[in-house]
PDB file of N, CA and C in Angstrom:
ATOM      1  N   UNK A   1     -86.930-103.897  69.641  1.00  0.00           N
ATOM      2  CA  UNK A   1     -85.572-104.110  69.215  1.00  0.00           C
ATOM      3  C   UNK A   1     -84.847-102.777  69.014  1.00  0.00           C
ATOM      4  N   UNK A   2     -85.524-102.055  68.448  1.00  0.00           N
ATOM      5  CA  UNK A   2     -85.069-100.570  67.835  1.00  0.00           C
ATOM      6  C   UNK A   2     -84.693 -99.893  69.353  1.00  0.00           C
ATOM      7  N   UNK A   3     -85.193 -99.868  70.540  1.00  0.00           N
ATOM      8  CA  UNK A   3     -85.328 -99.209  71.897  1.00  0.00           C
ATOM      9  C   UNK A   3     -83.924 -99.987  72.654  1.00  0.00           C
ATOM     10  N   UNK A   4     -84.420-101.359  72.113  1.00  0.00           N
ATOM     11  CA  UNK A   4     -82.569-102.059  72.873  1.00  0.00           C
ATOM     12  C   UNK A   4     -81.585-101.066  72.470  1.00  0.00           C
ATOM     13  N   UNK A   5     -81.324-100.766  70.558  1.00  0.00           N
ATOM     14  CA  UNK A   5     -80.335-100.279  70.299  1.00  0.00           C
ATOM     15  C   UNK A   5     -79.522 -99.259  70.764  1.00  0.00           C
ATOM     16  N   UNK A   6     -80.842 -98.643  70.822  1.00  0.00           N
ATOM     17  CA  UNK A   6     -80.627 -97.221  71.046  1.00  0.00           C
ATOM     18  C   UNK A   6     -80.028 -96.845  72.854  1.00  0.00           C
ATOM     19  N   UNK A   7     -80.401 -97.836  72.957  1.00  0.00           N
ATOM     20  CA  UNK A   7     -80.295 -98.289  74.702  1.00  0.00           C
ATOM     21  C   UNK A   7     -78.951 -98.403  74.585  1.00  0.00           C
ATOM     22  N   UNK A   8     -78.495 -99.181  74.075  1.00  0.00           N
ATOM     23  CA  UNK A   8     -76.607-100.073  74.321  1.00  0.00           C
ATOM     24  C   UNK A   8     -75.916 -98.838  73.660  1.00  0.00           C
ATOM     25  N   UNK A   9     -76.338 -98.349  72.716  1.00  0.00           N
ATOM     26  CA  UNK A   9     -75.612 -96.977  71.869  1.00  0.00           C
ATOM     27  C   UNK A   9     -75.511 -95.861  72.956  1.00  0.00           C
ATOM     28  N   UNK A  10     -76.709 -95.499  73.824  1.00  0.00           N
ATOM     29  CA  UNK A  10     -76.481 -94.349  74.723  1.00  0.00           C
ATOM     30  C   UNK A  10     -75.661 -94.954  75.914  1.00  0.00           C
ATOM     31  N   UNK A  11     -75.322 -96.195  76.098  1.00  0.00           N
ATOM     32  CA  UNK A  11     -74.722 -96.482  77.240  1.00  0.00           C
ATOM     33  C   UNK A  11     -72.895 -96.654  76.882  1.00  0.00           C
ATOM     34  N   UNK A  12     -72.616 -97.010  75.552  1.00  0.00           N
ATOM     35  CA  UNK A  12     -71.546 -97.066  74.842  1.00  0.00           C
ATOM     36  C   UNK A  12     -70.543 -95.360  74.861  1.00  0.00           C
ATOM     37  N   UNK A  13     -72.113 -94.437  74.310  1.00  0.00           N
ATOM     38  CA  UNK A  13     -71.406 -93.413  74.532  1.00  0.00           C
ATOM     39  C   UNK A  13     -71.075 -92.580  75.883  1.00  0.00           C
ATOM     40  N   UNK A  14     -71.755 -92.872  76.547  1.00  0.00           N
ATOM     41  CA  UNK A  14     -71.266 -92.701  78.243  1.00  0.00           C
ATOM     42  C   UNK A  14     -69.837 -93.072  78.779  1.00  0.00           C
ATOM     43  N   UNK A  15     -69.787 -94.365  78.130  1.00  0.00           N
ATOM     44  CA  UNK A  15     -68.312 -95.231  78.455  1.00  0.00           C
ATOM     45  C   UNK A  15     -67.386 -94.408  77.479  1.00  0.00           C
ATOM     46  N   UNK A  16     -67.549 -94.608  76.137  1.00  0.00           N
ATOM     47  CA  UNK A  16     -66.685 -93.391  75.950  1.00  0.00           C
ATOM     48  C   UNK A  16     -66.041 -92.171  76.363  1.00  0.00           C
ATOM     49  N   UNK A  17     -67.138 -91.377  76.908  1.00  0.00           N
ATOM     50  CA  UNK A  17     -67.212 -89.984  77.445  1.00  0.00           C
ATOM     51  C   UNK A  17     -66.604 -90.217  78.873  1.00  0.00           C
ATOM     52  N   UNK A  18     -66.390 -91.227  79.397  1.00  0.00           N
ATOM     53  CA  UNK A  18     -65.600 -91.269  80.823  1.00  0.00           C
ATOM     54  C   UNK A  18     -64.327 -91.684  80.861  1.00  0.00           C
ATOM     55  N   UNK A  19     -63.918 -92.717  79.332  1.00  0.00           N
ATOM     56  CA  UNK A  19     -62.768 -93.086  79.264  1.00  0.00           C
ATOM     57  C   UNK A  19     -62.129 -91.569  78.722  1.00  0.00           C
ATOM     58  N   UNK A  20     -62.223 -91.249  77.746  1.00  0.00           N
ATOM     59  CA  UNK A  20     -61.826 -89.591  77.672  1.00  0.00           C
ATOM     60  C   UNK A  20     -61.639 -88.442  78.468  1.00  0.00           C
ATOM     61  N   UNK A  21     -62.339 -88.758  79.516  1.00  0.00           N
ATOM     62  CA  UNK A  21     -62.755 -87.690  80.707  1.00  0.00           C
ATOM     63  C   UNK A  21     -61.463 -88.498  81.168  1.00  0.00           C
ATOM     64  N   UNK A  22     -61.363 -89.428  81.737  1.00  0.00           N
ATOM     65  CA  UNK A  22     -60.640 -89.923  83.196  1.00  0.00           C
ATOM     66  C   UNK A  22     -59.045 -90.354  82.339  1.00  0.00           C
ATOM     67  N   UNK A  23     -59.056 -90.161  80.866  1.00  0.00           N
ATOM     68  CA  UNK A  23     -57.430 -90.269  80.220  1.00  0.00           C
ATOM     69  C   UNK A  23     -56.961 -88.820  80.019  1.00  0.00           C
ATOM     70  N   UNK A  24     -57.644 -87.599  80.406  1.00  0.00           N
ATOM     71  CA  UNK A  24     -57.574 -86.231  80.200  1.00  0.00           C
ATOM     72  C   UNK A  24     -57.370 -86.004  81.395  1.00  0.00           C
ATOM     73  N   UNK A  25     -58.233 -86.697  82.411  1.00  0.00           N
ATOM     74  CA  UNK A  25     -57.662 -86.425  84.174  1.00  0.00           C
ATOM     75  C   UNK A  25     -56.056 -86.981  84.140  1.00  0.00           C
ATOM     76  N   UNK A  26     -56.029 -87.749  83.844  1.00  0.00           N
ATOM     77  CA  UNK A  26     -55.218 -88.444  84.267  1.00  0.00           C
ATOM     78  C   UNK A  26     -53.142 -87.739  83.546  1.00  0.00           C
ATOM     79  N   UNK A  27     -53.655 -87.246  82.157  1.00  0.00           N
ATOM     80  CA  UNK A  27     -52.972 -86.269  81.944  1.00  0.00           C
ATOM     81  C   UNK A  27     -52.736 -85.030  82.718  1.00  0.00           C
ATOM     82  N   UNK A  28     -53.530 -84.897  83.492  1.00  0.00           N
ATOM     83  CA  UNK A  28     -53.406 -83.353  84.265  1.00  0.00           C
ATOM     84  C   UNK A  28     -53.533 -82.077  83.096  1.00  0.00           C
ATOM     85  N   UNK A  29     -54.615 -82.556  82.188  1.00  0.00           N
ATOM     86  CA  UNK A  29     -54.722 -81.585  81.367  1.00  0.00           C
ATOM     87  C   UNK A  29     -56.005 -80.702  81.954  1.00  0.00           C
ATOM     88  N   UNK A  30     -55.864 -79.463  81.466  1.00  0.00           N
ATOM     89  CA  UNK A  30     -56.750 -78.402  82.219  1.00  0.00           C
ATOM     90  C   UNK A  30     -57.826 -78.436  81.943  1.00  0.00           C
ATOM     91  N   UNK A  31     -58.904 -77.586  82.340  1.00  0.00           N
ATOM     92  CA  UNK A  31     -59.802 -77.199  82.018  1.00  0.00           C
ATOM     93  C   UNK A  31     -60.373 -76.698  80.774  1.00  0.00           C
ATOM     94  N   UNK A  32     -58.996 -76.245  80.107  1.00  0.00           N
ATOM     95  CA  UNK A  32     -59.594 -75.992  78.890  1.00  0.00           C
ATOM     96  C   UNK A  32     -59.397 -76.717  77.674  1.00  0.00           C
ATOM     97  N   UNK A  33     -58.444 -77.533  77.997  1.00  0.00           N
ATOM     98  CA  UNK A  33     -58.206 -78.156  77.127  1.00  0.00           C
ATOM     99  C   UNK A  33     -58.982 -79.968  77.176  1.00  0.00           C
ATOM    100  N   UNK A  34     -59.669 -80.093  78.344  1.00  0.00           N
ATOM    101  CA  UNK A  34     -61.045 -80.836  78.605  1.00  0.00           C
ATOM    102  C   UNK A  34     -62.146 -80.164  77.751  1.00  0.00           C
ATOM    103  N   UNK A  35     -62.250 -79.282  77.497  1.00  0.00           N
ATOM    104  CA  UNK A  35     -63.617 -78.348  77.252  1.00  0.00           C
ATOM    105  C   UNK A  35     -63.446 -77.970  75.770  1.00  0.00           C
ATOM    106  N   UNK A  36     -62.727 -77.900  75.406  1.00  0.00           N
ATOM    107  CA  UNK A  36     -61.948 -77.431  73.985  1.00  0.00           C
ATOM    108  C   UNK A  36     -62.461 -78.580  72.540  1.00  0.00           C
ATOM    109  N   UNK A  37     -62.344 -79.517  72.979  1.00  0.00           N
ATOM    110  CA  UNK A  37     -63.286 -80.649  71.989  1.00  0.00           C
ATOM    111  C   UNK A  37     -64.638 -80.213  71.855  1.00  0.00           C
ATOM    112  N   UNK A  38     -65.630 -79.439  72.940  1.00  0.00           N
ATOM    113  CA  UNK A  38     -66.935 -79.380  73.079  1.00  0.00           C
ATOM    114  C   UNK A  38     -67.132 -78.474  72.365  1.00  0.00           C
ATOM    115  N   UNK A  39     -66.566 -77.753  71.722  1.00  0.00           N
ATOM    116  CA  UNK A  39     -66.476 -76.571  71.117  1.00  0.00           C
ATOM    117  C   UNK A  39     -66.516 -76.484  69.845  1.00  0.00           C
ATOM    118  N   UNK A  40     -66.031 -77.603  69.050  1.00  0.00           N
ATOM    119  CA  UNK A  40     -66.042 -77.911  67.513  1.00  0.00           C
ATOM    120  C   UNK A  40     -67.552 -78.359  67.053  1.00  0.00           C
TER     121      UNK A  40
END
């Protein structure tokens, strides 16, 4: 059960990380300001 969780949680945060990625593309925001969150 514990291995499901952790399963749907790493796949949740993927979907996250692409909706962010592809609403930052989609801004035509740069490179650094894509990269600039990774940093905190």
């Amino acid at each position: 059960m514990m291995l499901d969780l952790l399963r749907w949680h790493g796949a949740e945060e993927v979907e996250h990380k692409a909706v962010a990625f592809d609403t930052m593309k989609h801004l035509r925001a740069g490179t650094g300001a894509r990269c600039a969150p990774s940093c905190w």
